[in-house]
C-alpha atoms as a PDB file:
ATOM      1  CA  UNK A   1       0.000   0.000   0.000  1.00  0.00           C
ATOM      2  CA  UNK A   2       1.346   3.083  -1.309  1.00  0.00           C
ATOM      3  CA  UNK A   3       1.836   6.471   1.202  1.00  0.00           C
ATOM      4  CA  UNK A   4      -0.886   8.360  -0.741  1.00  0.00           C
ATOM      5  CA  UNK A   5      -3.113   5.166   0.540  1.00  0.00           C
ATOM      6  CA  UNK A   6      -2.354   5.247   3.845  1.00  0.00           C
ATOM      7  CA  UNK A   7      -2.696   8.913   4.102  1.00  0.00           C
ATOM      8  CA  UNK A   8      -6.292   8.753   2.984  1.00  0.00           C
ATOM      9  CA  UNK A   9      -7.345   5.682   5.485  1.00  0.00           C
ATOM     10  CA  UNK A  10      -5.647   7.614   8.266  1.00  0.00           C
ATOM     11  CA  UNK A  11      -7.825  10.834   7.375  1.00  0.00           C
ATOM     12  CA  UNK A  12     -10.938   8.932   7.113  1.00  0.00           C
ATOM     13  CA  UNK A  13     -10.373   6.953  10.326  1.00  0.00           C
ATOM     14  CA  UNK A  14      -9.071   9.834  12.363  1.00  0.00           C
ATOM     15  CA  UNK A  15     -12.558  12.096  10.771  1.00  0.00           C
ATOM     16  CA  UNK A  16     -14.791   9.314  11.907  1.00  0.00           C
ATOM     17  CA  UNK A  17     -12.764   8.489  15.295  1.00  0.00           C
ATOM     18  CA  UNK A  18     -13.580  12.208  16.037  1.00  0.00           C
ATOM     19  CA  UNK A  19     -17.081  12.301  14.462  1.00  0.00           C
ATOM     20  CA  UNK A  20     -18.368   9.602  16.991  1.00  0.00           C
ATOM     21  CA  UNK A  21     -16.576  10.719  20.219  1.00  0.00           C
ATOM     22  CA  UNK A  22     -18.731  12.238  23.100  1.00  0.00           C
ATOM     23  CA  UNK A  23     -17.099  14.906  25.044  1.00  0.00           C
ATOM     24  CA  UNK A  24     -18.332  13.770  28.268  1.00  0.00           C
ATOM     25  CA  UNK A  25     -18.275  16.345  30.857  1.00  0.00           C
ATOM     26  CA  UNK A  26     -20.317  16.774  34.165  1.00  0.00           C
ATOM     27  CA  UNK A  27     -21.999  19.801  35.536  1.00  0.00           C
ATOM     28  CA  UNK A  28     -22.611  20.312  39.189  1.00  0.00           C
ATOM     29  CA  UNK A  29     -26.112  22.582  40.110  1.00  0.00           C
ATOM     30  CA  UNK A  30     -26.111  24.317  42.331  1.00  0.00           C
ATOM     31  CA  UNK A  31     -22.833  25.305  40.705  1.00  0.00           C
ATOM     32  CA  UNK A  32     -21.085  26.497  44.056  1.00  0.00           C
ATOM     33  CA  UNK A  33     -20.853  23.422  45.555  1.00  0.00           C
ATOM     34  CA  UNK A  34     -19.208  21.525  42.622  1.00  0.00           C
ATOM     35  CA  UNK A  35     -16.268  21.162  45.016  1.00  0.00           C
ATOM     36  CA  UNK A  36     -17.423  22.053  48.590  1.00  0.00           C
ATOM     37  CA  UNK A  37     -20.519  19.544  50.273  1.00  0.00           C
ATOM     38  CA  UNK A  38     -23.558  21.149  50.958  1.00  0.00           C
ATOM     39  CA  UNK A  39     -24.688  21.700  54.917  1.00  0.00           C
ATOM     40  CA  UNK A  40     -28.039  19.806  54.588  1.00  0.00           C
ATOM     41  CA  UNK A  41     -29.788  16.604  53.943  1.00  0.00           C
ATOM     42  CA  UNK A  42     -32.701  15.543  51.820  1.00  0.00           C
ATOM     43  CA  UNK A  43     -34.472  11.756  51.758  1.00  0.00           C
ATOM     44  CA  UNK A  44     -37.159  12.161  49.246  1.00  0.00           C
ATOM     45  CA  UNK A  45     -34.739  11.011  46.136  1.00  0.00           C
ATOM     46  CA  UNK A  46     -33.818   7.286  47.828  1.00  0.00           C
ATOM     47  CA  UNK A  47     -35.640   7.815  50.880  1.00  0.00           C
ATOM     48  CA  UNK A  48     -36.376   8.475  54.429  1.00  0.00           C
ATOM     49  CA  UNK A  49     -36.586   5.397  55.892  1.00  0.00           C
ATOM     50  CA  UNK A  50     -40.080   4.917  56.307  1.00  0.00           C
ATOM     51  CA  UNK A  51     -42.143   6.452  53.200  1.00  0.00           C
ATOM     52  CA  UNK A  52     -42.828   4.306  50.439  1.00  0.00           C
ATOM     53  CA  UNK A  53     -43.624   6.635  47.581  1.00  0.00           C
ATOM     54  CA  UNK A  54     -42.425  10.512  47.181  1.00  0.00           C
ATOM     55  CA  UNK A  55     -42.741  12.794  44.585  1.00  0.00           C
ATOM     56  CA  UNK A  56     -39.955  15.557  44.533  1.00  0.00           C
ATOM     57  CA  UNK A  57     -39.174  18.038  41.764  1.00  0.00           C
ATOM     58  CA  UNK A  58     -36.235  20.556  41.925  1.00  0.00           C
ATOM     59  CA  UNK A  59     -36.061  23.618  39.989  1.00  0.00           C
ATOM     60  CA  UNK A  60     -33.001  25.139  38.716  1.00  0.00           C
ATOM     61  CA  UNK A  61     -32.436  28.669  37.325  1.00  0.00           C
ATOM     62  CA  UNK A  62     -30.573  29.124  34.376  1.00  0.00           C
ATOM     63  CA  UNK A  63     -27.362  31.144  35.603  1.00  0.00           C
ATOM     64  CA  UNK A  64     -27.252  28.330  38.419  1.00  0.00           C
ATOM     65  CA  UNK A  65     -26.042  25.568  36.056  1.00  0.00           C
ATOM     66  CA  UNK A  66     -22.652  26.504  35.424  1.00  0.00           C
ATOM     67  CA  UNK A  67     -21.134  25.234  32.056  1.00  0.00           C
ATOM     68  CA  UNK A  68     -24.324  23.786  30.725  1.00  0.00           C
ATOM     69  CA  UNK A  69     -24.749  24.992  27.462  1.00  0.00           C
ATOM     70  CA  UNK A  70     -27.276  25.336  24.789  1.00  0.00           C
ATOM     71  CA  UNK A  71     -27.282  22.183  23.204  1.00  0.00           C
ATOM     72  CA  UNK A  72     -26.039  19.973  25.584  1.00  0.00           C
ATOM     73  CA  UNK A  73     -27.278  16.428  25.950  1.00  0.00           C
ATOM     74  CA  UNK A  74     -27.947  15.363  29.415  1.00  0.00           C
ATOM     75  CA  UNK A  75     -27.579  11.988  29.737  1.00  0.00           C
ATOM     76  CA  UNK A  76     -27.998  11.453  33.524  1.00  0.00           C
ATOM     77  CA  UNK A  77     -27.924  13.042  36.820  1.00  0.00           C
ATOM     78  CA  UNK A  78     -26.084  11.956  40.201  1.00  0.00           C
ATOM     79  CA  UNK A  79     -26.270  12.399  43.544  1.00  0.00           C
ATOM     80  CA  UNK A  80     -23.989  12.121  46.691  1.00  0.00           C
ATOM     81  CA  UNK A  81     -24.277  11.272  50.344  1.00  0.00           C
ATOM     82  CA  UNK A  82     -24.655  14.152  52.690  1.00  0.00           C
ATOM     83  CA  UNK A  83     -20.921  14.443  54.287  1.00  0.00           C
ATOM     84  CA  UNK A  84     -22.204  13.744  57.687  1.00  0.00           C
ATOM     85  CA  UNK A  85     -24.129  10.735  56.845  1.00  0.00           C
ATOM     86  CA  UNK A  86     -22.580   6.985  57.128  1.00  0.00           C
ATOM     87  CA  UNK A  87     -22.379   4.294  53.939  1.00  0.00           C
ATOM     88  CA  UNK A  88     -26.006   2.947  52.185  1.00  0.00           C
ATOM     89  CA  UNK A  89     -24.022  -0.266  52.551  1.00  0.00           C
ATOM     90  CA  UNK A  90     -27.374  -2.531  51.723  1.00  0.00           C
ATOM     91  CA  UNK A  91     -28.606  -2.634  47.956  1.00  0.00           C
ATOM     92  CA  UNK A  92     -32.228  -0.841  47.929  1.00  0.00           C
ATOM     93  CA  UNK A  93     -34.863  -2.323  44.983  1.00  0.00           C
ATOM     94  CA  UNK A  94     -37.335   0.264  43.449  1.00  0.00           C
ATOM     95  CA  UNK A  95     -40.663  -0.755  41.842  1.00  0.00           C
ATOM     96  CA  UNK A  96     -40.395   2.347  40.180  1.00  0.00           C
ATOM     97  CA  UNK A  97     -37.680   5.004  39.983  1.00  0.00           C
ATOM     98  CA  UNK A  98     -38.976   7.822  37.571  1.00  0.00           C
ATOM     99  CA  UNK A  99     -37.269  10.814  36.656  1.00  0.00           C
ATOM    100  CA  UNK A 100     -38.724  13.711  33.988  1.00  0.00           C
ATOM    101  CA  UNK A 101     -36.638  16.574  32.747  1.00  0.00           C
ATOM    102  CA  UNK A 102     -37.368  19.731  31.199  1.00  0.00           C
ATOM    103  CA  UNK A 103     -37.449  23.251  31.197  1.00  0.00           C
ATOM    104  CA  UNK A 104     -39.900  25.384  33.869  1.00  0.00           C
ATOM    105  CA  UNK A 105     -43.104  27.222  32.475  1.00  0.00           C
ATOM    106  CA  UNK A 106     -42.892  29.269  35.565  1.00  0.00           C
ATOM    107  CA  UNK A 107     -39.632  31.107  37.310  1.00  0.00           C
ATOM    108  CA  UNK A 108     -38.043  28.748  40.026  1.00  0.00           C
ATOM    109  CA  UNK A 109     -38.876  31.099  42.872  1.00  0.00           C
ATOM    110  CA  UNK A 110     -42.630  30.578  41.830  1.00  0.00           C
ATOM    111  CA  UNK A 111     -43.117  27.151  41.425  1.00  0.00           C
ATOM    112  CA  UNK A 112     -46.704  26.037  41.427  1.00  0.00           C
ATOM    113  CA  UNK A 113     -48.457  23.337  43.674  1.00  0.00           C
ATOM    114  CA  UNK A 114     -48.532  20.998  40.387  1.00  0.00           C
ATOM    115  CA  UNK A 115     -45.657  19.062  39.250  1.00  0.00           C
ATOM    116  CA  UNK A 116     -46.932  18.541  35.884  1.00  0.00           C
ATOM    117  CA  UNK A 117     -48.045  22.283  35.422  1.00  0.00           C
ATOM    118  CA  UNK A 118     -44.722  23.604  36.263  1.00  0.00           C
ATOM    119  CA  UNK A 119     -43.104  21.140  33.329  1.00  0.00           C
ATOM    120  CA  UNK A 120     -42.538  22.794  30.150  1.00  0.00           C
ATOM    121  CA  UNK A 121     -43.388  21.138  26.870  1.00  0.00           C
ATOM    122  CA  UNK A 122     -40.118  19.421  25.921  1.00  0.00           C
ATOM    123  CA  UNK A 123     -40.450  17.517  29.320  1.00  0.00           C
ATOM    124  CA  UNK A 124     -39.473  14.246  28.903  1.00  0.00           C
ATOM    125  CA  UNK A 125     -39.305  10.524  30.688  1.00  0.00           C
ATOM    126  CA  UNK A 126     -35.756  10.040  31.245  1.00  0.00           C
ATOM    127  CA  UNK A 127     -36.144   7.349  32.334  1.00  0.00           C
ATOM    128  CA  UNK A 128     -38.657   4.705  34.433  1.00  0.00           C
ATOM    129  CA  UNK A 129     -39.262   1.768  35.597  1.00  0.00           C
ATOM    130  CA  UNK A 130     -37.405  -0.596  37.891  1.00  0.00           C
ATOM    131  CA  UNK A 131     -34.134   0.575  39.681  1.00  0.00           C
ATOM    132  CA  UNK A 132     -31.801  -1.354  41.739  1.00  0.00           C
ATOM    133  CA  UNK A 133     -29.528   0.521  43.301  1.00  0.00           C
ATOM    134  CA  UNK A 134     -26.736  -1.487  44.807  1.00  0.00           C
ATOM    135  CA  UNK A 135     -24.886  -1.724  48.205  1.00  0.00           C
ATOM    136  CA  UNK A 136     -22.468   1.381  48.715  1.00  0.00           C
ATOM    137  CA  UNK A 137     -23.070   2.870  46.079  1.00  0.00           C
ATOM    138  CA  UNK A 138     -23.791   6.095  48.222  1.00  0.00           C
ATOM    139  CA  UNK A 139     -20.700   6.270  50.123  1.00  0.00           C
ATOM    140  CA  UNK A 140     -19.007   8.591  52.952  1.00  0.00           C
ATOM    141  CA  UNK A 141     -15.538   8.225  52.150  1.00  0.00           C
ATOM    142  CA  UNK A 142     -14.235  11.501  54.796  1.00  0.00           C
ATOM    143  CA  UNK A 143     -14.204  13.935  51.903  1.00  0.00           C
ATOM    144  CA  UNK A 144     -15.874  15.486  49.493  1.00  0.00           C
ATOM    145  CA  UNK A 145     -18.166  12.328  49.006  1.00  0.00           C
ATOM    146  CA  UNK A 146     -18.529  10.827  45.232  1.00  0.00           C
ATOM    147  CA  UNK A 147     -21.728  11.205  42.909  1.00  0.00           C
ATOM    148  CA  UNK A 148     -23.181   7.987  42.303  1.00  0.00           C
ATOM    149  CA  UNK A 149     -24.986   8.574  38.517  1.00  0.00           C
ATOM    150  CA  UNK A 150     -28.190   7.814  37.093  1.00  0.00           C
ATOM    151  CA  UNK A 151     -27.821   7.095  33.668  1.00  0.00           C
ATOM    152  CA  UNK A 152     -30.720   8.104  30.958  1.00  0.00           C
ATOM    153  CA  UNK A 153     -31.897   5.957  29.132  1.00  0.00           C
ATOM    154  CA  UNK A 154     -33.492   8.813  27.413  1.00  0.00           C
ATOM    155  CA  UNK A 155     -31.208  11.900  27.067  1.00  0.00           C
ATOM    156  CA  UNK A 156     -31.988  15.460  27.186  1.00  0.00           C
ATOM    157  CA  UNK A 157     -31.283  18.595  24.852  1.00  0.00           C
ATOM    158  CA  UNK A 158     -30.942  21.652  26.808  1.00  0.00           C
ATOM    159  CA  UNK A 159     -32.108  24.421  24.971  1.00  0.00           C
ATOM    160  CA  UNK A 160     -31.509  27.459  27.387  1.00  0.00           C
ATOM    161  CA  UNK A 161     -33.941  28.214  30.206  1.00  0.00           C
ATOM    162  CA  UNK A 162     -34.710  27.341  34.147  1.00  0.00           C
ATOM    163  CA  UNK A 163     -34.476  23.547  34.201  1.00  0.00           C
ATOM    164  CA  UNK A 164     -37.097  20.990  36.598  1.00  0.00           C
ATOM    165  CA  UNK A 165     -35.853  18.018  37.303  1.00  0.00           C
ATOM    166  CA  UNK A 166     -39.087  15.450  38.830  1.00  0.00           C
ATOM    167  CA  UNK A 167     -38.340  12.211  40.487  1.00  0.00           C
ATOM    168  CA  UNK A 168     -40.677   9.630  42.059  1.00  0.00           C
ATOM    169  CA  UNK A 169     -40.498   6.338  43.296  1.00  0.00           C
ATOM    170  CA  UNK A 170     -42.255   3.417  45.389  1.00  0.00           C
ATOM    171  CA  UNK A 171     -41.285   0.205  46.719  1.00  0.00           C
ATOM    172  CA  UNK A 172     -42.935  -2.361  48.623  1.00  0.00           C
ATOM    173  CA  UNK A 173     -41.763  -2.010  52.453  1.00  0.00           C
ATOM    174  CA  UNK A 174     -39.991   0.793  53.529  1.00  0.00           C
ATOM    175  CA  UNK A 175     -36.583   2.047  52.393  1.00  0.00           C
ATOM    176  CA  UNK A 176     -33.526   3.107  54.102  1.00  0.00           C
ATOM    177  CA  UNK A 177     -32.949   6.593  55.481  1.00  0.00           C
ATOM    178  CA  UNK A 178     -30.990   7.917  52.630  1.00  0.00           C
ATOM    179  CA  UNK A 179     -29.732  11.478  52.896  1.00  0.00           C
ATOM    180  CA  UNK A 180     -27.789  12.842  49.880  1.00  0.00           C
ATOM    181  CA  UNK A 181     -26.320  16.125  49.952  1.00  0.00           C
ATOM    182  CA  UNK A 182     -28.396  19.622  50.052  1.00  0.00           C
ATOM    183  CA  UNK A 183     -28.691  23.042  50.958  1.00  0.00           C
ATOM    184  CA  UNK A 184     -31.747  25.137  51.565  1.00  0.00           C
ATOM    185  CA  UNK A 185     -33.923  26.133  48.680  1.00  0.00           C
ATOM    186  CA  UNK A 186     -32.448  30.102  47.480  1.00  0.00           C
ATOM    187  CA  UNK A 187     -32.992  32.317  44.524  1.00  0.00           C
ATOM    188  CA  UNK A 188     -31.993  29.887  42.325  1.00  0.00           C
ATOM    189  CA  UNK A 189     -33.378  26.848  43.144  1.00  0.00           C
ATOM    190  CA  UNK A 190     -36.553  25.960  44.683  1.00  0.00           C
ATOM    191  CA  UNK A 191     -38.105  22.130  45.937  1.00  0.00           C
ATOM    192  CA  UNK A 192     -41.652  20.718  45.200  1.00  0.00           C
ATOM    193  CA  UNK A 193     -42.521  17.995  47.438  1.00  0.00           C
ATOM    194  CA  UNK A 194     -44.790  15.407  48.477  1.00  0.00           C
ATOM    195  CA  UNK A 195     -45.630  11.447  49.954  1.00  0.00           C
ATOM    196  CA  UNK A 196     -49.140  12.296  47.828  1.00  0.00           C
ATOM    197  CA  UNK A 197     -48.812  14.082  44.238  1.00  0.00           C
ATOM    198  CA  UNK A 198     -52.471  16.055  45.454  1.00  0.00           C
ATOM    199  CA  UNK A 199     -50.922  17.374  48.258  1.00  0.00           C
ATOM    200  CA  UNK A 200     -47.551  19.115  47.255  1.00  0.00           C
ATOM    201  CA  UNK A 201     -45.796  21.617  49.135  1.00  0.00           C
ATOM    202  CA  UNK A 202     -43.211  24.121  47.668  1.00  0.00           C
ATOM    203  CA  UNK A 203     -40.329  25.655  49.479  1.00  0.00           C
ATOM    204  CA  UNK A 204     -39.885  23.538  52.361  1.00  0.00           C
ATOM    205  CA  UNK A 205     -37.814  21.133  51.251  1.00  0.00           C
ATOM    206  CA  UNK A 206     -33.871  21.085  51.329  1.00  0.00           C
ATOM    207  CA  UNK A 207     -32.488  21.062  47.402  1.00  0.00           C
ATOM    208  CA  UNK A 208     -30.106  18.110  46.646  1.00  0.00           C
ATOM    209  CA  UNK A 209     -27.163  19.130  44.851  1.00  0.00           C
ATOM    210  CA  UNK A 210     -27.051  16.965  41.340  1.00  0.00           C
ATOM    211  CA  UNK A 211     -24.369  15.998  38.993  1.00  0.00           C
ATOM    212  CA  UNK A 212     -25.577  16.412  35.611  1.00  0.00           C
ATOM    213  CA  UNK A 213     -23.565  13.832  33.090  1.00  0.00           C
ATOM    214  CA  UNK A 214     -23.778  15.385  29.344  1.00  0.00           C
ATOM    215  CA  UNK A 215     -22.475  15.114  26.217  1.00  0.00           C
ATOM    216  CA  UNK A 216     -22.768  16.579  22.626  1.00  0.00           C
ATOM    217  CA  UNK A 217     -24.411  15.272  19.432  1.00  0.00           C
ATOM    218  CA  UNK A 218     -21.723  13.026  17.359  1.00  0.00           C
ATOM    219  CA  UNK A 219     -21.558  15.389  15.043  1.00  0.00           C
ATOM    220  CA  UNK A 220     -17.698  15.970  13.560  1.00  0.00           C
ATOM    221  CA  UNK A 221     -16.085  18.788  14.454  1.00  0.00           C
ATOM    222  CA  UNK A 222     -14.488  21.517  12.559  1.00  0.00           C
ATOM    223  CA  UNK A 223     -11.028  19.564  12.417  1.00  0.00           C
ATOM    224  CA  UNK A 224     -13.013  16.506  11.320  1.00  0.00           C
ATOM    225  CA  UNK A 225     -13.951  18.251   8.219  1.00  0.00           C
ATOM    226  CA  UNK A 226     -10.645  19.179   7.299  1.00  0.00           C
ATOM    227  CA  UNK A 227      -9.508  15.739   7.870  1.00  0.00           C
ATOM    228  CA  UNK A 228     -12.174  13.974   5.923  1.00  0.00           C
ATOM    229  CA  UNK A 229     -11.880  16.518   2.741  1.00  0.00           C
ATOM    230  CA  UNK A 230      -8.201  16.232   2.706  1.00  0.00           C
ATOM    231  CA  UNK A 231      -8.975  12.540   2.460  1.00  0.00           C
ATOM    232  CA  UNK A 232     -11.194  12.594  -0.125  1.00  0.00           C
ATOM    233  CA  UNK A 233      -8.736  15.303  -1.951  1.00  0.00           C
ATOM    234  CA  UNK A 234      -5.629  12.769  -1.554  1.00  0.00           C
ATOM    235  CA  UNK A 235      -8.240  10.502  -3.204  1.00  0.00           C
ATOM    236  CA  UNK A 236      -8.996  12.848  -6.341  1.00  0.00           C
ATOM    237  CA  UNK A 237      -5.518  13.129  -6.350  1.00  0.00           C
ATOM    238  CA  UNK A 238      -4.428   9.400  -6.476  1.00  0.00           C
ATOM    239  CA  UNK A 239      -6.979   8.671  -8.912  1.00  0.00           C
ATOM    240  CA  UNK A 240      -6.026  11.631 -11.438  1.00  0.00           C
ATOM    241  CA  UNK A 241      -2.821  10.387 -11.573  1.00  0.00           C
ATOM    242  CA  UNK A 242      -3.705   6.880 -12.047  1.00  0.00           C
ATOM    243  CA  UNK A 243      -5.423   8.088 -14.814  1.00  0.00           C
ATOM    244  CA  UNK A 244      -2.649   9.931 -16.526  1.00  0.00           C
ATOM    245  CA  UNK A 245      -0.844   8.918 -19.424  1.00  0.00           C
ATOM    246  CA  UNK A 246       2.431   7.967 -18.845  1.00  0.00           C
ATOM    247  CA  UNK A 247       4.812  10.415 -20.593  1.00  0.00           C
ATOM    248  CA  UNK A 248       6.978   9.403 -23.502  1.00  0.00           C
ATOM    249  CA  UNK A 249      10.477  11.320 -23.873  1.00  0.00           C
ATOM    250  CA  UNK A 250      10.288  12.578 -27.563  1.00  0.00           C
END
């Protein structure tokens, strides 16, 4: 295989290597405690020991999420164990773990008594269904504790705006008393709250602080491109020259 061959494979390769990666990144909300705990606890995500169904929905304001970008795909959400809480060292099993995601049709200070009439239109079902969540997997480890993830099996486009995240679950006995890291509810963030969806109450509830996993579209990026035309150009080339005469000395 000639160099003009190899060139053009490692273009194309390189172009689609790129084309397909996801820059995985995470975003922290509230975005001041990416790297400090919070000073509160809140058991309505995993539980509070004795409840067997919550609602919760958290509202975020749009300068509160940090790097999150227009565009961004959000492709699951973590949480931590409040820092003065010990190890969920037993695995917990959810008849139903739900979580919705979408923008706010109402400012996060102002959050209505309705879940569903506080969720904007491109709301979706992130995902639903079962969840086993397994032994440790919420851990104190004498630091800043680690987010344990959530992963979509629906992902969501942010497209700008205050963002409402909804989870609910049930289970058959009682749960644990799982606290994962929070602060109180502030300017930009607000808590909706409830053992019965008809009875909600809003701003009494301690905010967890989430992990947002995201990525981008594969879609190639600018140096892509160049790669993948200058492989099809060392291709024109090749092939005009294959299709040259050879020249005969007169």
């Amino acid at each position: 295989m000639d160099f003009e061959h190899r060139l053009c494979i490692a273009a194309c390769v390189a172009s689609i290597t790129l084309a397909g990666a996801a820059q995985a990144a995470t975003v922290v909300a509230p975005s001041a405690y990416d790297d400090t705990a919070g000073y509160e606890y809140q058991t309505s995500i995993f539980g509070n020991g004795s409840t067997s169904s919550v609602t919760f929905q958290e509202g975020f304001a749009a300068y509160d999420l940090g790097s999150l970008k227009i565009g961004t795909l959000i492709t699951g959400i973590g949480y931590r164990l409040a820092s003065n809480l010990p190890t969920i060292t037993d695995a917990v099993d959810y008849l139903d773990f739900n979580i919705k995601i979408g923008t706010s049709t109402v400012s996060i200070a102002n959050l209505s008594l309705s879940a569903d009439a506080n969720e904007g239109a491109d709301t979706i079902d992130a995902r639903s269904g079962a969840l086993a969540l397994p032994g440790e997997s919420l851990v104190n480890n004498a630091g800043l504790n680690p987010f344990y993830t959530i992963v979509f099996a629906r992902p969501y486009t942010y497209e700008g705006g205050d963002l409402l995240v909804t989870t609910s679950y049930s289970v058959a006995g009682a749960v644990p008393f799982i606290g994962v890291d929070a602060v109180d509810p502030f300017g930009a963030i607000n808590t909706l709250g409830g053992n019965d969806p008809a009875f909600l109450r809003t701003h009494s509830f301690n905010a967890p602080v989430v992990q947002f996993t995201t990525g981008f579209a594969a879609v190639p990026e600018p140096s892509s491109w160049l790669l993948l035309i200058l492989g099809f150009g060392v291709v024109g080339v090749t092939s005009r020259r294959r299709g040259r005469p050879a020249s005969v000395n007169a």
